[in-house]
C-alpha atoms as a PDB file:
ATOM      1  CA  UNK A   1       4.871  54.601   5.372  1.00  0.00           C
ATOM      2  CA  UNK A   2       7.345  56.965   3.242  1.00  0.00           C
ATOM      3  CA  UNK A   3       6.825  60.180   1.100  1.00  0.00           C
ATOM      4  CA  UNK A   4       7.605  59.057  -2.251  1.00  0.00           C
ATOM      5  CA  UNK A   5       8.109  61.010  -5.694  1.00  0.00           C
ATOM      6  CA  UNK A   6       8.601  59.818  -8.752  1.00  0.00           C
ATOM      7  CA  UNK A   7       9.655  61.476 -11.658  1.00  0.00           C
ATOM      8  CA  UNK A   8       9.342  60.469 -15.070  1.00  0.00           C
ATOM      9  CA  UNK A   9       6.563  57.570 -16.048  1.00  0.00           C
ATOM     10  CA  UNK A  10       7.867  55.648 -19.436  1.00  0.00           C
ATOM     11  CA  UNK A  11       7.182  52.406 -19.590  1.00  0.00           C
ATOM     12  CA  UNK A  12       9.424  51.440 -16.746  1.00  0.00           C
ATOM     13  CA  UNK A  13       8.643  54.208 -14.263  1.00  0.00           C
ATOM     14  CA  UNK A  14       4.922  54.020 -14.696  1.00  0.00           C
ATOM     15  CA  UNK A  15       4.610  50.100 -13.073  1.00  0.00           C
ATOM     16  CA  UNK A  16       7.386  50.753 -10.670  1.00  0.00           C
ATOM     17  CA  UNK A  17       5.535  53.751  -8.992  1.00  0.00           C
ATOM     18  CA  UNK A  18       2.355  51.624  -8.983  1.00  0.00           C
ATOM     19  CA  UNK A  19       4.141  49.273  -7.011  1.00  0.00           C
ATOM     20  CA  UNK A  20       5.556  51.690  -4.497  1.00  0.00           C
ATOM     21  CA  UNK A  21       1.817  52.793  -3.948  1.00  0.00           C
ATOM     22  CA  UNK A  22       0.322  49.702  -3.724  1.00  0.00           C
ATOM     23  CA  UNK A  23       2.792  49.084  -1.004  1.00  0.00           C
ATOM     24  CA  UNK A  24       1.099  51.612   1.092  1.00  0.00           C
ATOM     25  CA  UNK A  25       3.826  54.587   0.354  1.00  0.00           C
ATOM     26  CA  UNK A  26       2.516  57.993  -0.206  1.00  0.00           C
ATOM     27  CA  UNK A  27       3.506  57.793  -3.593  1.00  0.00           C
ATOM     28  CA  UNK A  28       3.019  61.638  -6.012  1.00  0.00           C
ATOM     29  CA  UNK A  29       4.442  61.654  -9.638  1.00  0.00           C
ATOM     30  CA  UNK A  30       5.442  63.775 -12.155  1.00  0.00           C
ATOM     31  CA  UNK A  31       5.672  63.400 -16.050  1.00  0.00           C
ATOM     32  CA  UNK A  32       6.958  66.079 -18.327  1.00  0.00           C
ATOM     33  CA  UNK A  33       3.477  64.836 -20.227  1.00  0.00           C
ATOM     34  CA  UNK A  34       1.419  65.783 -17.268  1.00  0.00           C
ATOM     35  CA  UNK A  35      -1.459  64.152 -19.227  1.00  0.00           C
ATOM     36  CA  UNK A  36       0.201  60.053 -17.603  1.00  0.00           C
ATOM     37  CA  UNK A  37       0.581  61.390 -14.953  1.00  0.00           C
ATOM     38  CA  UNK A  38      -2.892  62.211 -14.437  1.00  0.00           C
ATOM     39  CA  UNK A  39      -3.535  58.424 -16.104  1.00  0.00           C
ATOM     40  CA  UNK A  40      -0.801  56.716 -12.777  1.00  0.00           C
ATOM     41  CA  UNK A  41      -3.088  59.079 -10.302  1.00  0.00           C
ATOM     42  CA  UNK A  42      -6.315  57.347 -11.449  1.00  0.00           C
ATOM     43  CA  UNK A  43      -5.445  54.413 -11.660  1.00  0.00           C
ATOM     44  CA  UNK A  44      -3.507  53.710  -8.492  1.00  0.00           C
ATOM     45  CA  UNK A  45      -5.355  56.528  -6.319  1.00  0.00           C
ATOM     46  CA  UNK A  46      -2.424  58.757  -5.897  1.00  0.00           C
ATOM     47  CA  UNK A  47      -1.029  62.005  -6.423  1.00  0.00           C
ATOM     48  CA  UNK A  48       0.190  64.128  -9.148  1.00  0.00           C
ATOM     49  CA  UNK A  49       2.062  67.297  -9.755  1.00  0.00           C
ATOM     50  CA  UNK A  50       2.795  69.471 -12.625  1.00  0.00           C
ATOM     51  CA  UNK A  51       6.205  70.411 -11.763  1.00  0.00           C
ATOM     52  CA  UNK A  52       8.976  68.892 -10.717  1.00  0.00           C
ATOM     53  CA  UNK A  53       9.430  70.627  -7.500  1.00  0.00           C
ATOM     54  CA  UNK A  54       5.610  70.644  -6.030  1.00  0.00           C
ATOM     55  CA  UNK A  55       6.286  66.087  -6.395  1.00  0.00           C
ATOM     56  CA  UNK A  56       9.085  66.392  -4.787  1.00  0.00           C
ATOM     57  CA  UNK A  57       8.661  68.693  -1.729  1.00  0.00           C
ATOM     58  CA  UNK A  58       8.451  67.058   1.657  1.00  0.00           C
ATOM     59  CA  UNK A  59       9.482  63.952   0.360  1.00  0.00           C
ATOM     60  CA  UNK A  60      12.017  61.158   2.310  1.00  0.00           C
ATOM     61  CA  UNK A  61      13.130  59.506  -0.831  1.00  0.00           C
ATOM     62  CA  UNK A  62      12.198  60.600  -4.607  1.00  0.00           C
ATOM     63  CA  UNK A  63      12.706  58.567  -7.919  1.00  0.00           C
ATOM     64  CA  UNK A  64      13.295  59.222 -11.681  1.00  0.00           C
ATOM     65  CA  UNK A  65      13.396  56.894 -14.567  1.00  0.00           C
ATOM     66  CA  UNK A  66      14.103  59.662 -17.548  1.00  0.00           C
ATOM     67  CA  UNK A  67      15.431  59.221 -20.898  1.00  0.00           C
ATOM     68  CA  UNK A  68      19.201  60.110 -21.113  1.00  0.00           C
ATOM     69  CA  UNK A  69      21.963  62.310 -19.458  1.00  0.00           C
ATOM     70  CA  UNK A  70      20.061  65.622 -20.589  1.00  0.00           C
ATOM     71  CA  UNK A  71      16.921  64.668 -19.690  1.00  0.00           C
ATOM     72  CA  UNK A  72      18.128  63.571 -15.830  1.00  0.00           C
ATOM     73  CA  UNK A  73      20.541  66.655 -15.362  1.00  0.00           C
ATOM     74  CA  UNK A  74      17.165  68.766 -15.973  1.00  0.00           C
ATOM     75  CA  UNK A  75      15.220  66.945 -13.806  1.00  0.00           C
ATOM     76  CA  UNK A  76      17.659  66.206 -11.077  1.00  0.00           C
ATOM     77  CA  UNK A  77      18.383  69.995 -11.121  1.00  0.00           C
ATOM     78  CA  UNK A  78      14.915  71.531  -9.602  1.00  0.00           C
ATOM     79  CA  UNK A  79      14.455  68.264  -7.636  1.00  0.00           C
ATOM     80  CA  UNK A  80      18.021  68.565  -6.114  1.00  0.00           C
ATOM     81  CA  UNK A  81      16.970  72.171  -5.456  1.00  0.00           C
ATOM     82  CA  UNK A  82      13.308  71.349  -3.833  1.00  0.00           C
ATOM     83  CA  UNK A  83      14.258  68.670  -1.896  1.00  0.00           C
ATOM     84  CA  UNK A  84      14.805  68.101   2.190  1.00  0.00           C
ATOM     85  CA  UNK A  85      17.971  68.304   3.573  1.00  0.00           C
ATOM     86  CA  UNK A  86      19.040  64.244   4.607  1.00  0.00           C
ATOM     87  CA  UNK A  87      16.648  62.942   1.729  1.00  0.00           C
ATOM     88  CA  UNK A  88      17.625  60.309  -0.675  1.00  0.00           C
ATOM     89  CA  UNK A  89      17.694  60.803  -4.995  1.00  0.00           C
ATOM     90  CA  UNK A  90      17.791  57.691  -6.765  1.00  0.00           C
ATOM     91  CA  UNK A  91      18.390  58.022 -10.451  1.00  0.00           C
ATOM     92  CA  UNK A  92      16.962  54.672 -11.950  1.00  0.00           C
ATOM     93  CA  UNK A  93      17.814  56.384 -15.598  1.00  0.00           C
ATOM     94  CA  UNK A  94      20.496  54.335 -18.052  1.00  0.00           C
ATOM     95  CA  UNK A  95      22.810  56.983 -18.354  1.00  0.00           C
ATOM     96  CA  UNK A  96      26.653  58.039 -18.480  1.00  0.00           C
ATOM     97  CA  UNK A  97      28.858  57.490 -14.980  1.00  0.00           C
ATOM     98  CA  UNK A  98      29.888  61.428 -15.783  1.00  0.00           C
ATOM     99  CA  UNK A  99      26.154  62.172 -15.340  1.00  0.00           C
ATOM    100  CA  UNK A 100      25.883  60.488 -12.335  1.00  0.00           C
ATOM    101  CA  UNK A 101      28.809  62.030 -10.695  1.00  0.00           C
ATOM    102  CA  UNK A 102      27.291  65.480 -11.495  1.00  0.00           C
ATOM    103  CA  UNK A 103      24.073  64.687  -9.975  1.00  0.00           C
ATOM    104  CA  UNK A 104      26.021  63.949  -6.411  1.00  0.00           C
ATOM    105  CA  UNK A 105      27.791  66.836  -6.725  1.00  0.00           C
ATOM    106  CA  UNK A 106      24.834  68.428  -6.274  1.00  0.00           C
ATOM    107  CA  UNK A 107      23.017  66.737  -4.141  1.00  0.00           C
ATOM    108  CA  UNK A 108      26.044  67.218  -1.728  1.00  0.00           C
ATOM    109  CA  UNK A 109      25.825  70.755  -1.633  1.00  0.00           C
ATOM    110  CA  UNK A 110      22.103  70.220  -0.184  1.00  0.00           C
ATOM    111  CA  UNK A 111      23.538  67.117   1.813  1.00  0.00           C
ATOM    112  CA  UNK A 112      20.944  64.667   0.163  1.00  0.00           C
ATOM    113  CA  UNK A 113      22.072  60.821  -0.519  1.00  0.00           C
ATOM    114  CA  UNK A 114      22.481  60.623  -4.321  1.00  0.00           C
ATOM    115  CA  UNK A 115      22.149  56.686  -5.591  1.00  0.00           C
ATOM    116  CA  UNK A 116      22.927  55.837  -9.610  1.00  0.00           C
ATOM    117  CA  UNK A 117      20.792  52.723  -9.396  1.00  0.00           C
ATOM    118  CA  UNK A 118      20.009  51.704 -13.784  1.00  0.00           C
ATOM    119  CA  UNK A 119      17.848  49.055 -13.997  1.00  0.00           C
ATOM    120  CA  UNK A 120      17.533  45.663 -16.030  1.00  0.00           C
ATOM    121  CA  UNK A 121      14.401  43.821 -17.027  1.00  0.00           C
ATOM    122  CA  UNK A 122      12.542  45.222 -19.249  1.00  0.00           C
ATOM    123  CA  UNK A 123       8.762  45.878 -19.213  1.00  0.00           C
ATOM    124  CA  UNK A 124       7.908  42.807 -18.029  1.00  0.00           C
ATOM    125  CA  UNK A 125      10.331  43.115 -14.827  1.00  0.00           C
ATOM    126  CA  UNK A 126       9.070  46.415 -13.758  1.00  0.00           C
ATOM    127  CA  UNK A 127       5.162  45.436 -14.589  1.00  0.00           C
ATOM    128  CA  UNK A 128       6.128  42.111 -11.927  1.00  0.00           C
ATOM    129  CA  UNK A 129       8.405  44.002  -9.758  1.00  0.00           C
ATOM    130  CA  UNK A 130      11.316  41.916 -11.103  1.00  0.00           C
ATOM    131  CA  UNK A 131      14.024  44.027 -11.564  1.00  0.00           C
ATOM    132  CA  UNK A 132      17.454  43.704 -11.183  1.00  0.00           C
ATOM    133  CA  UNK A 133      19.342  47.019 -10.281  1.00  0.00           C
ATOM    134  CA  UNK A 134      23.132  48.220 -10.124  1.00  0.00           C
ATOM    135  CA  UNK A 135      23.850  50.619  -7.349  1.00  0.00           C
ATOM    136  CA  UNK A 136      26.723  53.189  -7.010  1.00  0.00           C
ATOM    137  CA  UNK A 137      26.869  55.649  -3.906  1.00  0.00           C
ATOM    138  CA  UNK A 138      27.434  55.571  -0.273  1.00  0.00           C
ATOM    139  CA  UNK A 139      26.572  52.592   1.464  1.00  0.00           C
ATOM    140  CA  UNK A 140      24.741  54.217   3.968  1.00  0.00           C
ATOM    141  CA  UNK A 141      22.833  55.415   1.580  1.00  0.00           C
ATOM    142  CA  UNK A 142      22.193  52.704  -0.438  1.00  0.00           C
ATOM    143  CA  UNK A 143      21.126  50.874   3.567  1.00  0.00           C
ATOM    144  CA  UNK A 144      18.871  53.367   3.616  1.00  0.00           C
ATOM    145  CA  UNK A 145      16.959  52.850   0.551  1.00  0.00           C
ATOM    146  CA  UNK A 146      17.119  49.492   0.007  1.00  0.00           C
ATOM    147  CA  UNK A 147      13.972  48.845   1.624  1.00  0.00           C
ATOM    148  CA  UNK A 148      11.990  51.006  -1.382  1.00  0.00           C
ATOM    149  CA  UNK A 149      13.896  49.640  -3.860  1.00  0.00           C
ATOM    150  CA  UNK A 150      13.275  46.064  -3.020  1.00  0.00           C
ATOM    151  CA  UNK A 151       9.545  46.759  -3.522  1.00  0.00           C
ATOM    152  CA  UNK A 152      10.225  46.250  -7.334  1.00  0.00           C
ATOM    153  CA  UNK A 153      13.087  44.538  -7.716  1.00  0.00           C
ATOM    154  CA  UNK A 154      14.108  40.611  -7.188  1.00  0.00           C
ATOM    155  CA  UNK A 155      18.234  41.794  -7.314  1.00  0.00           C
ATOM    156  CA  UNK A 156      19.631  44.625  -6.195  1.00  0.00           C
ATOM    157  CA  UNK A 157      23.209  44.709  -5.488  1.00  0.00           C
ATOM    158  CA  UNK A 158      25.773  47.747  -4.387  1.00  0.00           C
ATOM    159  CA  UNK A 159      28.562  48.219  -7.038  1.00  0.00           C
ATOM    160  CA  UNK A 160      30.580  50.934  -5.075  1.00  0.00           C
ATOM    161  CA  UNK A 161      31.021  54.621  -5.205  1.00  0.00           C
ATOM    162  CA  UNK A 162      28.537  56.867  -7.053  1.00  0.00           C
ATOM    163  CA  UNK A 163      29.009  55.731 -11.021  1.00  0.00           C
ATOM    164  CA  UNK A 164      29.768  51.941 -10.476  1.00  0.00           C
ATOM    165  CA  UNK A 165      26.135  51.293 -10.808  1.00  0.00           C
ATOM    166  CA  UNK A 166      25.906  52.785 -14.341  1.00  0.00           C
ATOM    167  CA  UNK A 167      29.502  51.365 -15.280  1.00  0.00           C
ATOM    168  CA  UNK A 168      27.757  47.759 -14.009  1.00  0.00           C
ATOM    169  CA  UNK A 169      24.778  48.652 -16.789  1.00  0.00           C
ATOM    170  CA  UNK A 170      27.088  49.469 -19.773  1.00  0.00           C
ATOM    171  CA  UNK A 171      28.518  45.612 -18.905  1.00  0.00           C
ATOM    172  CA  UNK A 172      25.061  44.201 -19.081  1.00  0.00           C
ATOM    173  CA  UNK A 173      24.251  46.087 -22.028  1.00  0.00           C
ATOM    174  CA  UNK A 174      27.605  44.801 -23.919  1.00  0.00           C
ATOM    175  CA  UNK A 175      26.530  41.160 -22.979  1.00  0.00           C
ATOM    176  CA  UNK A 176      23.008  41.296 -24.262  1.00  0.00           C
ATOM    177  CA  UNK A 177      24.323  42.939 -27.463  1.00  0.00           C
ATOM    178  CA  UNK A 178      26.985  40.549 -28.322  1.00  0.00           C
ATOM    179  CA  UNK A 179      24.438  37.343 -27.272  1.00  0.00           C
ATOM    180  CA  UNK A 180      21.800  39.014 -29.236  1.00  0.00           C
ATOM    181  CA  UNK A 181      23.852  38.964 -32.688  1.00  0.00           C
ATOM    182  CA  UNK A 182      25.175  35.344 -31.641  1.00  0.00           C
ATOM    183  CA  UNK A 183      21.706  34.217 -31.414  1.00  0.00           C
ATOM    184  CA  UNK A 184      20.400  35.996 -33.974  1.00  0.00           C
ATOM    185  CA  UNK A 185      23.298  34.434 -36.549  1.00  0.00           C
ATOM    186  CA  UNK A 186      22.391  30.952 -34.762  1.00  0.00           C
ATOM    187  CA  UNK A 187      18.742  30.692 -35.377  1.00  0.00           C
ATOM    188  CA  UNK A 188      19.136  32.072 -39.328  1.00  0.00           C
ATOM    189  CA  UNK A 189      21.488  29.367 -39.340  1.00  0.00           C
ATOM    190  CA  UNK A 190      18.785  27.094 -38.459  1.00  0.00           C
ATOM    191  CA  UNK A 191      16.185  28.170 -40.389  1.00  0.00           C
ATOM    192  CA  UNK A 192      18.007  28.048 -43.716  1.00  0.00           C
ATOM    193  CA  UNK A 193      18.680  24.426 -42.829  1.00  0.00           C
ATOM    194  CA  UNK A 194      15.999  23.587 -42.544  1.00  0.00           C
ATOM    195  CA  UNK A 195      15.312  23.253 -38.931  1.00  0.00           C
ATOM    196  CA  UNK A 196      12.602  24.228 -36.446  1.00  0.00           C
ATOM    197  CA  UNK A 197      13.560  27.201 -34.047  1.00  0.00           C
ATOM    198  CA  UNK A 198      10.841  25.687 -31.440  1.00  0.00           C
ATOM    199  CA  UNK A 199      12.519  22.100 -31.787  1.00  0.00           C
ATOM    200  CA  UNK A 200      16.558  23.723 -32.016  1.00  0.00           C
ATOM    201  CA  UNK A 201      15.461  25.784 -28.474  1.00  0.00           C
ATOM    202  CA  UNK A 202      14.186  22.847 -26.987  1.00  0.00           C
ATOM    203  CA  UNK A 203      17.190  20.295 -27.951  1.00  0.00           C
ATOM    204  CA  UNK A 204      20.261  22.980 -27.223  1.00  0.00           C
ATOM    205  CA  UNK A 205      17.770  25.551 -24.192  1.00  0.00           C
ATOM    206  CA  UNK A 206      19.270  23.363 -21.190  1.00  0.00           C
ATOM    207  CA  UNK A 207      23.162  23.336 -22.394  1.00  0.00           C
ATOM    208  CA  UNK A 208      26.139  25.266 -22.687  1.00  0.00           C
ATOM    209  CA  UNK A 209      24.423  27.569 -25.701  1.00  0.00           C
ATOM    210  CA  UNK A 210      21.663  28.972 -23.215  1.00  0.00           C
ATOM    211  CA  UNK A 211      20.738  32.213 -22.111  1.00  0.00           C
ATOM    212  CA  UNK A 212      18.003  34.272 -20.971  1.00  0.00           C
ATOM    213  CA  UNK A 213      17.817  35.720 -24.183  1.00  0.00           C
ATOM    214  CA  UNK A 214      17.452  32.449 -25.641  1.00  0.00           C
ATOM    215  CA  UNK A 215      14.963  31.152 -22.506  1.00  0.00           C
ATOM    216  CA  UNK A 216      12.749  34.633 -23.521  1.00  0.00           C
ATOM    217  CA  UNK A 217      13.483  35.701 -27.360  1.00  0.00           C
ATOM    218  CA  UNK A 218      14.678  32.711 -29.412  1.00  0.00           C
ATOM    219  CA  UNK A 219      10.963  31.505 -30.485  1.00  0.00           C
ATOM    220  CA  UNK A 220       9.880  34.587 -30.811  1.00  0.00           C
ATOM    221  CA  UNK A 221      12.605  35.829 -33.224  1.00  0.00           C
ATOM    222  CA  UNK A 222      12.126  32.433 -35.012  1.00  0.00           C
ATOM    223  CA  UNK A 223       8.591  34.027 -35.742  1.00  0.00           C
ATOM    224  CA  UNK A 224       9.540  37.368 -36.553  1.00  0.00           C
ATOM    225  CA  UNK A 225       7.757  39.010 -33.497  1.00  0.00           C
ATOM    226  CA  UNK A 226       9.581  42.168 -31.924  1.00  0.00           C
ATOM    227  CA  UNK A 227       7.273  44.003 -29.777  1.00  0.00           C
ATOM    228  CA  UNK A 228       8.712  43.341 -26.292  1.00  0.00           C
ATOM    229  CA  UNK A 229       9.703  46.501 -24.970  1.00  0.00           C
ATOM    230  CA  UNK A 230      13.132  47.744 -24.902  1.00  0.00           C
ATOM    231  CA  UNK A 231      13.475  49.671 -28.337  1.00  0.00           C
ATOM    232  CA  UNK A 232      16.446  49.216 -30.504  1.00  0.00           C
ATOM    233  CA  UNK A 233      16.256  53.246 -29.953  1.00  0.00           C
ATOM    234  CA  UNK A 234      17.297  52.539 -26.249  1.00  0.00           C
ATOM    235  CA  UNK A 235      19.658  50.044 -26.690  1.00  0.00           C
ATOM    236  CA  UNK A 236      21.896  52.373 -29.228  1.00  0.00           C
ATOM    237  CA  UNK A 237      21.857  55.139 -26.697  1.00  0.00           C
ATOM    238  CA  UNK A 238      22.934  52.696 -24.227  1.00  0.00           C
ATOM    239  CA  UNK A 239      25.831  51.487 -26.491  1.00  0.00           C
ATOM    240  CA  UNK A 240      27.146  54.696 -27.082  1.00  0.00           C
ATOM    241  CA  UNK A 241      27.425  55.677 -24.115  1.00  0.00           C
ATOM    242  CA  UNK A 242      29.519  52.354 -22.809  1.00  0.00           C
ATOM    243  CA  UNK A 243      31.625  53.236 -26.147  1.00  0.00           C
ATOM    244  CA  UNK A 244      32.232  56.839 -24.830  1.00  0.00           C
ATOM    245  CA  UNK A 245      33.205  55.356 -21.532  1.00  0.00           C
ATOM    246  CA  UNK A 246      35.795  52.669 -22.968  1.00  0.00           C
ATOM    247  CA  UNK A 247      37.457  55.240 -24.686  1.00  0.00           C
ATOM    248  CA  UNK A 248      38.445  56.918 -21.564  1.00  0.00           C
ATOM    249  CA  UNK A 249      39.304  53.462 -19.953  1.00  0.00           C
ATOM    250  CA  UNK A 250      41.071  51.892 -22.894  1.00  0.00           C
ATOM    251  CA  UNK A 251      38.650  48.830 -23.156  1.00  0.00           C
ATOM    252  CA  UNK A 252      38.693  46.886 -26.696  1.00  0.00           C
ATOM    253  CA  UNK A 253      34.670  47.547 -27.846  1.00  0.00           C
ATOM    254  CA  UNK A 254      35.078  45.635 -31.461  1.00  0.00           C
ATOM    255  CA  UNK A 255      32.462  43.570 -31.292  1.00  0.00           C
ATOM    256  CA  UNK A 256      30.376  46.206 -29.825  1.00  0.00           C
ATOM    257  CA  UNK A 257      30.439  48.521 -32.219  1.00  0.00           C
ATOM    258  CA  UNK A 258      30.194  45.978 -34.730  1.00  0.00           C
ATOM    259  CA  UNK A 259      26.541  45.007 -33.184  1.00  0.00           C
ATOM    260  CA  UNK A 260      25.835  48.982 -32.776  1.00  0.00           C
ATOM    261  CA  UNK A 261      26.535  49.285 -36.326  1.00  0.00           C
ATOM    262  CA  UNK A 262      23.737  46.362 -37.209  1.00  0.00           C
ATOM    263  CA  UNK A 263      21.034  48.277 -35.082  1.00  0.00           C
ATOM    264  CA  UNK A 264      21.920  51.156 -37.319  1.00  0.00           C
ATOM    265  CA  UNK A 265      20.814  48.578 -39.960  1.00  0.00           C
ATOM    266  CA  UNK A 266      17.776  47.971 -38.008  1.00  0.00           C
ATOM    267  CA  UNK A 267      17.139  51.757 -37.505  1.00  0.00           C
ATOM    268  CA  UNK A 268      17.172  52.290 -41.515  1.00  0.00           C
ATOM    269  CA  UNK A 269      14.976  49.298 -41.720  1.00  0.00           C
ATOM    270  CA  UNK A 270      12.150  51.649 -40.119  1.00  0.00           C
ATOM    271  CA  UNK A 271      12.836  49.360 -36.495  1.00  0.00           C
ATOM    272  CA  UNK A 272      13.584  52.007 -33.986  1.00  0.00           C
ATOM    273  CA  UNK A 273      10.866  50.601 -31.575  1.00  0.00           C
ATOM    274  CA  UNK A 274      11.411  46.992 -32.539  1.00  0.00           C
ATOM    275  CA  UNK A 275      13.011  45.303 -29.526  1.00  0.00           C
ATOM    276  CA  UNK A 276      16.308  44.278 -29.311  1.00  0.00           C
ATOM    277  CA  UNK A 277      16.087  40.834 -30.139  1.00  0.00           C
ATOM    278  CA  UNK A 278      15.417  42.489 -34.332  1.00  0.00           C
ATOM    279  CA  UNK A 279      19.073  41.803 -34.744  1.00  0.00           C
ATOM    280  CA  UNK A 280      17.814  38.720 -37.125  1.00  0.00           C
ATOM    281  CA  UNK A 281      15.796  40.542 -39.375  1.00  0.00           C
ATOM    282  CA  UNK A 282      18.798  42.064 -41.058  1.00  0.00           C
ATOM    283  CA  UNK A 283      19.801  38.562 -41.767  1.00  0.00           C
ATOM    284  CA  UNK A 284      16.847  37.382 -43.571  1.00  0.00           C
END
């Protein structure tokens, strides 16, 4: 049994320390709205804390799932601080590979294993412990946690040094953006000739045109129902921040910011906490 923390309980983090304490960890949270963390602690029989610093104290390995490079450099701070010597910080937040690279900086001064480890999989995944997550760090390190981790994920694969894992999620987020607006254009397609989205899924699902997004979204966007987690919020921060990264690199981001541009669309439409699959409903 390990001394867990876990800092920050959105709709990802919340599960995802359930599962860690249903494991049999020692498992004590923190949420800047101490009122869900008090919520977790009830309902799995664990522990909370109203700072940052009492979760993480004594701990072997600590957590966070936050919302953006602000929000982890302000929590990694005090837990960086708090935390043992030889521990292990894994930052499960989507955020930039500069962010990352500042949060082992200082966890190097305490000598503490720092992990950039952004997950995939929305709600659903981290409800069923069916994650997929991109690590960057020490290998070592990454040895060393890997056992915790695979408590709520079905992938987890090391990506290199400390920002590869974030640089890995900016890739996934381009794909499901760009197969997002080709589905989305497919299935109005469809429906203004006439077809039906069920039948269309079930005739092209199995070939060359299929996806998860497809497998998971394509009915559901044929009936105009967008209430599966991952805001269209979310997925603009995540955009912009792969943008911001390929203009340091030099990578081409057309299409990218073509899609960004249509969840602005969405945005205006009053859709910030549709899901990402609302592409369509600028088409309509």
């Amino acid at each position: 049994m390990a001394k867990l923390a876990f800092l920050g309980l959105g709709v990802m983090g919340f599960p995802m320390a359930g599962h860690l304490q249903t494991a049999g960890h020692d498992v004590c949270v923190w949420n800047r709205t101490s009122s869900k963390s008090a919520v977790w602690a009830k309902q799995y029989t664990g522990k909370a804390e109203k700072t940052v610093e009492d979760a993480v104290t004594g701990c072997d390995m600590v957590m966070m799932c936050v919302g953006n490079d602000q929000d982890v450099m302000a929590v990694a701070a005090p837990a960086i601080t708090a935390m043992e010597t030889g521990s292990i910080l894994v930052d499960h937040t989507t955020a930039s590979a500069i962010c990352a690279r500042s949060c082992n900086e200082m966890a190097m001064q305490k000598d503490i294993g720092f992990l950039d480890a952004p997950i995939s999989g929305g709600e659903a995944g981290a409800v069923n412990g069916q994650l997929t997550i991109m690590c960057g760090g020490d290998e070592q390190v990454y040895d060393k946690a890997l056992p915790i981790l695979e408590i709520y994920a079905k992938a987890i694969k090391h990506m290199g040094p400390v920002g590869a894992g974030q640089l890995t999620k900016m890739v996934n987020q381009i794909c499901i953006a760009g197969t997002l607006q080709g589905l989305s254009e497919a299935l109005n397609f469809a429906q203004r000739a006439g077809l039906d989205v069920d039948e269309v899924v079930e005739a092209i699902g199995k070939g060359a045109a299929q996806s998860w997004q497809m497998d998971n979204r394509a009915r559901t966007m044929g009936r105009g129902e967008f209430e599966f987690g991952f805001a269209v919020d979310w997925m603009r921060k995540d955009l912009q921040i792969a943008i911001d990264e390929a203009a340091t690199n030099g990578a081409d981001m057309t299409l990218t910011k073509l899609v960004d541009g249509y969840y602005a669309d969405i945005q205006n439409m009053g859709g910030n906490r549709w899901d990402t699959s609302s592409l369509i409903k600028r088409l309509k």
